[in-house]
Every structure is written in C-alpha cells, then in structure tokens.
N, C-alpha and C. Protein backbone atom coordinates (compact mmCIF):
# COMPACT_ATOMS: atom_id res chain seq x y z
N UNK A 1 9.26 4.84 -14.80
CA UNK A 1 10.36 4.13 -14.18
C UNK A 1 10.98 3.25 -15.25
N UNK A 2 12.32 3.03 -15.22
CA UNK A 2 12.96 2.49 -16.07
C UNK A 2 13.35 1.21 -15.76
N UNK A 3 13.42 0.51 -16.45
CA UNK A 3 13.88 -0.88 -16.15
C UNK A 3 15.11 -1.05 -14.74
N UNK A 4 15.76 -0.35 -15.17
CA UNK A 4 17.32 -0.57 -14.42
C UNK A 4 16.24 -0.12 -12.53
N UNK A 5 15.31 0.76 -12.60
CA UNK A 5 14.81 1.18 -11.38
C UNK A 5 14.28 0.35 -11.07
N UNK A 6 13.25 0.00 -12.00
CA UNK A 6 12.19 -1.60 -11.69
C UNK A 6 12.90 -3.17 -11.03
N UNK A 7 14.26 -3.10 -11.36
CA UNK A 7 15.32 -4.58 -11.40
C UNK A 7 15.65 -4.03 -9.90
N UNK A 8 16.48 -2.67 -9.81
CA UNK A 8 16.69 -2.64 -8.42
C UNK A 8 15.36 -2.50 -7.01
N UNK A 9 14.49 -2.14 -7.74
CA UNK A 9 13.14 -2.00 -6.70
C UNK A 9 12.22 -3.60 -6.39
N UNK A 10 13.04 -4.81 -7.29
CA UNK A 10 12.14 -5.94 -7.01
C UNK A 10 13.16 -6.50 -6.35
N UNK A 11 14.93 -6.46 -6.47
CA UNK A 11 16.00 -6.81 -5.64
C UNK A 11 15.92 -6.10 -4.59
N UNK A 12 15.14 -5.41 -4.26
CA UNK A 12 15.02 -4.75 -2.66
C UNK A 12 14.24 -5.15 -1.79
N UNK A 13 12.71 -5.49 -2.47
CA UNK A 13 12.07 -6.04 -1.99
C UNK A 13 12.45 -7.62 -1.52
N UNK A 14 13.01 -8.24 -2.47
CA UNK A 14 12.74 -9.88 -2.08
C UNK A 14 14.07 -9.76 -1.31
N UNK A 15 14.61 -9.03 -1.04
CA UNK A 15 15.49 -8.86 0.16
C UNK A 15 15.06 -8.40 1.57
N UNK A 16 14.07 -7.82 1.51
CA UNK A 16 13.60 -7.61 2.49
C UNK A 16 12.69 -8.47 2.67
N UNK A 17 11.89 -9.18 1.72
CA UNK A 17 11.18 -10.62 2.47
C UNK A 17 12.05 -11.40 2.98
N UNK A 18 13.19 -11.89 2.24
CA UNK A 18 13.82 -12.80 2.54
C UNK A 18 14.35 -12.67 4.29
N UNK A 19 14.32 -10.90 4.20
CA UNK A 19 14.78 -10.98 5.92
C UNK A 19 13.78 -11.12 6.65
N UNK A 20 12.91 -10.68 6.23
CA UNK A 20 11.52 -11.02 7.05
C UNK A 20 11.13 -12.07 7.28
N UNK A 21 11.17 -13.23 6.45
CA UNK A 21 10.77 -14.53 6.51
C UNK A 21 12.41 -15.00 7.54
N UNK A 22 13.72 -14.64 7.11
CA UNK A 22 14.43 -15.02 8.69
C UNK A 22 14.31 -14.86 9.93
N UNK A 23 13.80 -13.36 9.77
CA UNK A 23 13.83 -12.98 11.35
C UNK A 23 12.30 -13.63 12.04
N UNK A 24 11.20 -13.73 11.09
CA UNK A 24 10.24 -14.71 11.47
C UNK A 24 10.44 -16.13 11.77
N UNK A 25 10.78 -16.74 11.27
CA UNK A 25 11.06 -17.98 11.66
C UNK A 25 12.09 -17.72 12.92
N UNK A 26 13.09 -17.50 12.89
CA UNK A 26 14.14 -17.39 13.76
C UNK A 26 13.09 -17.12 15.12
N UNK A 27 12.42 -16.10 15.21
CA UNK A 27 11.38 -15.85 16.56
C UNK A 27 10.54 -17.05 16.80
N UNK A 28 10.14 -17.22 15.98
CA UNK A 28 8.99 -18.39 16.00
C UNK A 28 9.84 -19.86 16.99
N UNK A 29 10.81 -19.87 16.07
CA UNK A 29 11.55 -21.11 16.66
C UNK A 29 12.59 -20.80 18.12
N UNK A 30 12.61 -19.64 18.40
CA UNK A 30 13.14 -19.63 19.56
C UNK A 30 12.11 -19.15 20.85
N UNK A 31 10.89 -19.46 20.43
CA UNK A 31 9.75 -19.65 21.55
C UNK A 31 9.72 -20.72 22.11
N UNK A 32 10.46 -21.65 21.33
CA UNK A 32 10.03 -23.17 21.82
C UNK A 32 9.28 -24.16 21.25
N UNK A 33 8.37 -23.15 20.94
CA UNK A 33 6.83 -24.00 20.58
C UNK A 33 6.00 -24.03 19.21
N UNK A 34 5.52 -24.56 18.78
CA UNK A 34 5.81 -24.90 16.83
C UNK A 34 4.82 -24.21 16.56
N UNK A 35 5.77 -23.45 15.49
CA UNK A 35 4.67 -22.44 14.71
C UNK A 35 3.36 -23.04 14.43
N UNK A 36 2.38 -22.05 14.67
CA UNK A 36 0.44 -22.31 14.29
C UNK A 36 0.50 -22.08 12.59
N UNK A 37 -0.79 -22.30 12.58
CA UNK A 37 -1.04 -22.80 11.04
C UNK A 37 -0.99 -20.87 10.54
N UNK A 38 -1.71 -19.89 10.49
CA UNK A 38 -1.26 -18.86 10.68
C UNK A 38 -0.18 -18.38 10.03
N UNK A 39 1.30 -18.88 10.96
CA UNK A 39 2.33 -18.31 11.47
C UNK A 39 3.10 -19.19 9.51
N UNK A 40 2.53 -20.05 9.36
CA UNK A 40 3.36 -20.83 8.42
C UNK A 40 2.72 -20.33 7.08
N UNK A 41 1.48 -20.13 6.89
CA UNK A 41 0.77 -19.52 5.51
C UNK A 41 1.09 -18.21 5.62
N UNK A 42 1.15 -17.15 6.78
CA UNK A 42 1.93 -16.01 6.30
C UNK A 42 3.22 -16.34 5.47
N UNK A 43 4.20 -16.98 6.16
CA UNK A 43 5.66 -17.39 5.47
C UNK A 43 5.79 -17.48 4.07
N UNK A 44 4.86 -18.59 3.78
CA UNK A 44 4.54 -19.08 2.54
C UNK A 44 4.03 -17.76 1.85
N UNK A 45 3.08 -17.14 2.04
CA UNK A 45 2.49 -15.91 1.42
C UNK A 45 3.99 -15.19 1.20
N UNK A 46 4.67 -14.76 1.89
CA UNK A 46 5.88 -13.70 1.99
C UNK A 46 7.19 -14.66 1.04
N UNK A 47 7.06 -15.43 0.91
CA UNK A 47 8.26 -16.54 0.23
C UNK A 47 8.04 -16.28 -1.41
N UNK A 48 6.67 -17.07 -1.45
CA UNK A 48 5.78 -16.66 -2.86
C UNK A 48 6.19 -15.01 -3.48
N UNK A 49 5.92 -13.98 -2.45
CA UNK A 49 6.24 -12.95 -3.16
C UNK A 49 8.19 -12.62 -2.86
N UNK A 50 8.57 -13.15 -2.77
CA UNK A 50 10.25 -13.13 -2.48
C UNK A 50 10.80 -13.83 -3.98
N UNK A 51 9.97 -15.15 -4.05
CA UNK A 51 10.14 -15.19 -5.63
C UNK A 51 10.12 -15.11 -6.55
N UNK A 52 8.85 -14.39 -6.48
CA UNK A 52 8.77 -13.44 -7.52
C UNK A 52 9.21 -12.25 -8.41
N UNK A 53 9.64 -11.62 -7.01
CA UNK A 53 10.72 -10.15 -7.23
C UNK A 53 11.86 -10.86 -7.35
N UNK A 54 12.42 -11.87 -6.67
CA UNK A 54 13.54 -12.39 -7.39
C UNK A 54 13.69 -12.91 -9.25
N UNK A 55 12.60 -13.65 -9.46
CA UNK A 55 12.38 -14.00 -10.90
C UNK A 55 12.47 -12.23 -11.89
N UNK A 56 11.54 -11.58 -11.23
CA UNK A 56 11.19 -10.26 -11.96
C UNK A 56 12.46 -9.91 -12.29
N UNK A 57 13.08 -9.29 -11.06
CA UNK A 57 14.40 -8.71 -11.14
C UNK A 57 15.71 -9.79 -12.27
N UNK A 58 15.73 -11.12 -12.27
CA UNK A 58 16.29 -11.67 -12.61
C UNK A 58 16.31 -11.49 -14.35
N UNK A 59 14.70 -11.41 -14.60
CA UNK A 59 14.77 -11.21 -16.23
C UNK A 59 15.01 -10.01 -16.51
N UNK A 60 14.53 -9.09 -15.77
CA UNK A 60 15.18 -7.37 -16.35
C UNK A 60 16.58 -7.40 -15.79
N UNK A 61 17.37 -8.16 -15.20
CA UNK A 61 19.16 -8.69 -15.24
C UNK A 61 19.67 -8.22 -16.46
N UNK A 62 19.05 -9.92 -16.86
CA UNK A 62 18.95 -10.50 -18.22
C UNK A 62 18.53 -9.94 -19.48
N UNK A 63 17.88 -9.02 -19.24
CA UNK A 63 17.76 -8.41 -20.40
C UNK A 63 17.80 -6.88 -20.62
N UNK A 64 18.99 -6.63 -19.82
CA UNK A 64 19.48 -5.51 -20.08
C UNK A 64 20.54 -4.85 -21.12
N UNK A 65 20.54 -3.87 -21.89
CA UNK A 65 20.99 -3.38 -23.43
C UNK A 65 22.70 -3.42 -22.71
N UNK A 66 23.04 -3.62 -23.60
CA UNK A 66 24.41 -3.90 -23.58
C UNK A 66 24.93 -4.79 -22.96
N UNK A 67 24.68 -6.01 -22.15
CA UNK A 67 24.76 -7.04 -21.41
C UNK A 67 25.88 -7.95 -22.25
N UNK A 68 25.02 -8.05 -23.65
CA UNK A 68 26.25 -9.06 -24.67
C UNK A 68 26.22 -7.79 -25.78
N UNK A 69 27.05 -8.69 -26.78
CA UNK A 69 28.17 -7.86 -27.37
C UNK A 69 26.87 -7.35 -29.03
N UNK A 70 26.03 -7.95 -29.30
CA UNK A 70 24.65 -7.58 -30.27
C UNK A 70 23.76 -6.14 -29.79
N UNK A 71 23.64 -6.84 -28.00
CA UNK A 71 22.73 -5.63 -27.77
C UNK A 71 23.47 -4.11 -27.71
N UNK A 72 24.62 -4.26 -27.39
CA UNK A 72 25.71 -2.85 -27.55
C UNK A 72 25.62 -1.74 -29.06
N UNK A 73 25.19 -2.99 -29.99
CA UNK A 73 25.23 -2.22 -31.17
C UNK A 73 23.97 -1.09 -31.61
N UNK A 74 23.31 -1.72 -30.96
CA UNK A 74 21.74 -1.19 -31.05
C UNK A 74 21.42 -0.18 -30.27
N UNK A 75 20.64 0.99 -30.84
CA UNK A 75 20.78 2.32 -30.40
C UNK A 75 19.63 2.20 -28.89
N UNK A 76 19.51 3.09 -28.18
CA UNK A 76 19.28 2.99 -26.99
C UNK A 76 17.65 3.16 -26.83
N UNK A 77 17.34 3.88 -28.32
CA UNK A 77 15.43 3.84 -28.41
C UNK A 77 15.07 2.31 -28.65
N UNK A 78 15.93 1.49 -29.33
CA UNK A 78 15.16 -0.04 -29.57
C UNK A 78 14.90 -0.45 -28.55
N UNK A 79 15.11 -0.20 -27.00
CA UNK A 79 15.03 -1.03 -25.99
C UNK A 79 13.92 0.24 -25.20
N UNK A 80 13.74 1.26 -25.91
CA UNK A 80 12.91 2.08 -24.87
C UNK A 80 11.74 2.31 -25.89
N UNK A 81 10.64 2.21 -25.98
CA UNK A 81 9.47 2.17 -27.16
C UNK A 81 8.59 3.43 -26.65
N UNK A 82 8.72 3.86 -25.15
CA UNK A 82 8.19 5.26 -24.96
C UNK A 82 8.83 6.56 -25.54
N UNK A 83 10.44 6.11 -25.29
CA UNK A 83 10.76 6.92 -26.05
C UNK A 83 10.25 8.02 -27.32
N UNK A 84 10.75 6.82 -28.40
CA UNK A 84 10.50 7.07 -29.66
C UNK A 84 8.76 7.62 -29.55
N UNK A 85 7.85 7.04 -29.13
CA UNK A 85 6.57 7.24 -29.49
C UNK A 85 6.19 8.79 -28.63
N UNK A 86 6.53 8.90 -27.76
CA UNK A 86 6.43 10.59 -27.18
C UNK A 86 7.11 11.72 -27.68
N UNK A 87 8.66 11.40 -28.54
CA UNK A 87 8.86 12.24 -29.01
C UNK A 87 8.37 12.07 -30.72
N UNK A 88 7.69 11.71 -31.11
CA UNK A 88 6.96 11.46 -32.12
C UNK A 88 5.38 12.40 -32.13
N UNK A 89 4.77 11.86 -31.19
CA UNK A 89 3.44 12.66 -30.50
C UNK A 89 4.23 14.13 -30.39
N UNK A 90 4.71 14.42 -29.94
CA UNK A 90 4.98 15.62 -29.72
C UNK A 90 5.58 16.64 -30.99
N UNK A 91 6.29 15.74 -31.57
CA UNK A 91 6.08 17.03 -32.82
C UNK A 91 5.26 16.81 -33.64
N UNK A 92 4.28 16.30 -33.62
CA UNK A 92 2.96 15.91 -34.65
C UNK A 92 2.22 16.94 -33.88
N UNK A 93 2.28 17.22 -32.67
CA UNK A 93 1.40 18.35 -31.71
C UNK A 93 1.80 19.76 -32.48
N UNK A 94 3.14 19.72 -32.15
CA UNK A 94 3.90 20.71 -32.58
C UNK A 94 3.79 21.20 -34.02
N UNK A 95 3.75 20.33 -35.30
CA UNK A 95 3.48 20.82 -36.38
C UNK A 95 1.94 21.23 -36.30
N UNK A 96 0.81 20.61 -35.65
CA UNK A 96 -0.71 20.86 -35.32
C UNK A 96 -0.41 22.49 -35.21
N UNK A 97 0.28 22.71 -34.43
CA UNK A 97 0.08 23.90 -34.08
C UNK A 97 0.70 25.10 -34.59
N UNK A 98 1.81 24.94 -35.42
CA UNK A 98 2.25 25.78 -36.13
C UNK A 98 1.74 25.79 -37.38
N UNK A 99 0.21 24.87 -38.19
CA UNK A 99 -0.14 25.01 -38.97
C UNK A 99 -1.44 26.23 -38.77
N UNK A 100 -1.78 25.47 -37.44
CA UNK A 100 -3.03 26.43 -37.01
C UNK A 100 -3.06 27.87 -37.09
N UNK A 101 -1.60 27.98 -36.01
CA UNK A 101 -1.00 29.48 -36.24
C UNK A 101 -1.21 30.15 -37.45
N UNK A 102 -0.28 29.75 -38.32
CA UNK A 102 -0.11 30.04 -39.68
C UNK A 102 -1.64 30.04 -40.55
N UNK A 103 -2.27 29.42 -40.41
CA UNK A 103 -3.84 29.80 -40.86
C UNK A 103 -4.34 31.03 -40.50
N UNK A 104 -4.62 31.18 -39.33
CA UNK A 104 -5.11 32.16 -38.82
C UNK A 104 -4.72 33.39 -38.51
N UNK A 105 -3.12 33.16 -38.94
CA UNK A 105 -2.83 34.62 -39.41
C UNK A 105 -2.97 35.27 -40.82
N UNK A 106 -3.05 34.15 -41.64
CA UNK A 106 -3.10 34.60 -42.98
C UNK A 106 -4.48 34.80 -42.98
N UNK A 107 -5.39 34.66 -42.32
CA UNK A 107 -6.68 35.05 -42.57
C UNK A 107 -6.73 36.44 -41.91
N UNK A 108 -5.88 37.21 -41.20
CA UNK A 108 -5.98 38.15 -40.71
C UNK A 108 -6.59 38.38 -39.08
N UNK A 109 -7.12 37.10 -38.39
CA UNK A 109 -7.39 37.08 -37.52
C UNK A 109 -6.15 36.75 -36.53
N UNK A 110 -6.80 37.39 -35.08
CA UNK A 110 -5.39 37.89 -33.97
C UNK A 110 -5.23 35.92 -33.66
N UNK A 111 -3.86 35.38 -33.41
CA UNK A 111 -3.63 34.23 -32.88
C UNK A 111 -4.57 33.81 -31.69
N UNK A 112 -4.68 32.50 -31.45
CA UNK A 112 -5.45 31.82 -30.14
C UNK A 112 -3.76 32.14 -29.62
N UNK A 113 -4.70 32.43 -28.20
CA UNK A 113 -3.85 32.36 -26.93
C UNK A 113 -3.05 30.90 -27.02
N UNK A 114 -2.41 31.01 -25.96
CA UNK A 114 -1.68 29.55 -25.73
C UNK A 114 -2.50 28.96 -24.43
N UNK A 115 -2.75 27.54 -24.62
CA UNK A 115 -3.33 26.81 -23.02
C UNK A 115 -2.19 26.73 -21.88
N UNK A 116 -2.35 27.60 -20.66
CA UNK A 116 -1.79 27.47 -19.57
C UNK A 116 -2.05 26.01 -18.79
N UNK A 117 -1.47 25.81 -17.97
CA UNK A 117 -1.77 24.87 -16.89
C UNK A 117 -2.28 25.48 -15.75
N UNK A 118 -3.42 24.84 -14.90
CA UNK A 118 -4.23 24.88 -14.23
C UNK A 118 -3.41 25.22 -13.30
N UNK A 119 -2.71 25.98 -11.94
CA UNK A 119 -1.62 25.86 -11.14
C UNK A 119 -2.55 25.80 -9.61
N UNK A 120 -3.90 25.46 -9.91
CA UNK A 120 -5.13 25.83 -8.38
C UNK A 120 -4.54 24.47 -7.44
N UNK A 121 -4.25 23.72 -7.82
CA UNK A 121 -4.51 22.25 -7.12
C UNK A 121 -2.95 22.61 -6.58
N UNK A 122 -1.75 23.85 -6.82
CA UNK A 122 -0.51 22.96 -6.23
C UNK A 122 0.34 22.45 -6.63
N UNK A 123 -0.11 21.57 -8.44
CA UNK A 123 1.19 20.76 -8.99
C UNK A 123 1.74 21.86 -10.05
C-alpha cells in the first residue's frame, strides 16, 4: 500500500469515529439520563483512535512528493525505497541465473528446469 492509500485509509477511519463518537453521544444524551462510566471510556477509547488517524493521515498530507516546489524535482524512487530495492533484487536474481544457465551448458549438461509455482492451495 502506498502512502497516498495509507493517508486516505486513516482519513476514513477517523471519520468514521468521529461519526461514531456523534451519533453516540447524541443517543446517550437524548435518553435523558447521564452517560455511565462505560459509556464515557468507550468515547474516550474511540476519540484517542480518531486522533490518531487524523495525526497519521495529516503527516503523510504533509509529506507528500510534489507538495512544494524541491520535492517536484526529485525523481519518484527517492520517495519510494521499495521500489529501487526490488527492482535491484531482481536482476541480481536474474543475472544468478543466467550465469548458472550459461555454466551448465558449457559443461555440456541438459539446463535445470525452471521452478513453477505451487497452484494446489488456489492462489
């Protein structure tokens, strides 16, 4: 998941506490009768995490690539570090294996098969 998914998935949430903690209170107080101890440490529990996803979301805002006019200049792997490092791993795999190849044919022996994926489980 990418940042921009992570910013909108913690602005969803503390939106939906935030309604939760309205429409709770709002019930509570139109019973009449004053919220139990209970009824007020849930709130607090649900508030606590409302500000949080608000804070969360607020710094991945804030620190999103191209926001000001520095981060625009900068190519789009400086801000993604999986990037660069998987497609890195992967042709280091990739040369692994075209060296192997190449060995073992010059020795005259038939190539290793290639590893399939398991397909029993479904994925």
């Amino acid at each position: 998941m990418n940042d921009r998914s992570r910013m909108m998935t913690y602005a969803l949430i503390a939106t939906a506490c935030i309604i939760w903690i309205w429409e709770s209170v709002k019930g509570t107080l139109s019973g009449g009768a004053a919220p139990d101890t209970t009824t007020i440490v849930f709130l607090v529990c649900i508030g606590i995490a409302a500000i949080y996803c608000i804070v969360s979301a607020l710094i991945l805002w804030w620190r999103q690539p191209g926001r000001n006019n520095e981060a625009a200049d900068t190519p789009a792997d400086a801000f993604d570090g999986q990037a660069s490092t998987t497609s890195a791993a992967s042709t280091t795999s990739t040369t692994d294996e075209q060296s192997s190849q190449g060995s073992s044919d010059s020795a005259g022996d038939a190539p290793t098969p290639a590893k399939t994926h398991d397909t029993r489980d479904g994925r």
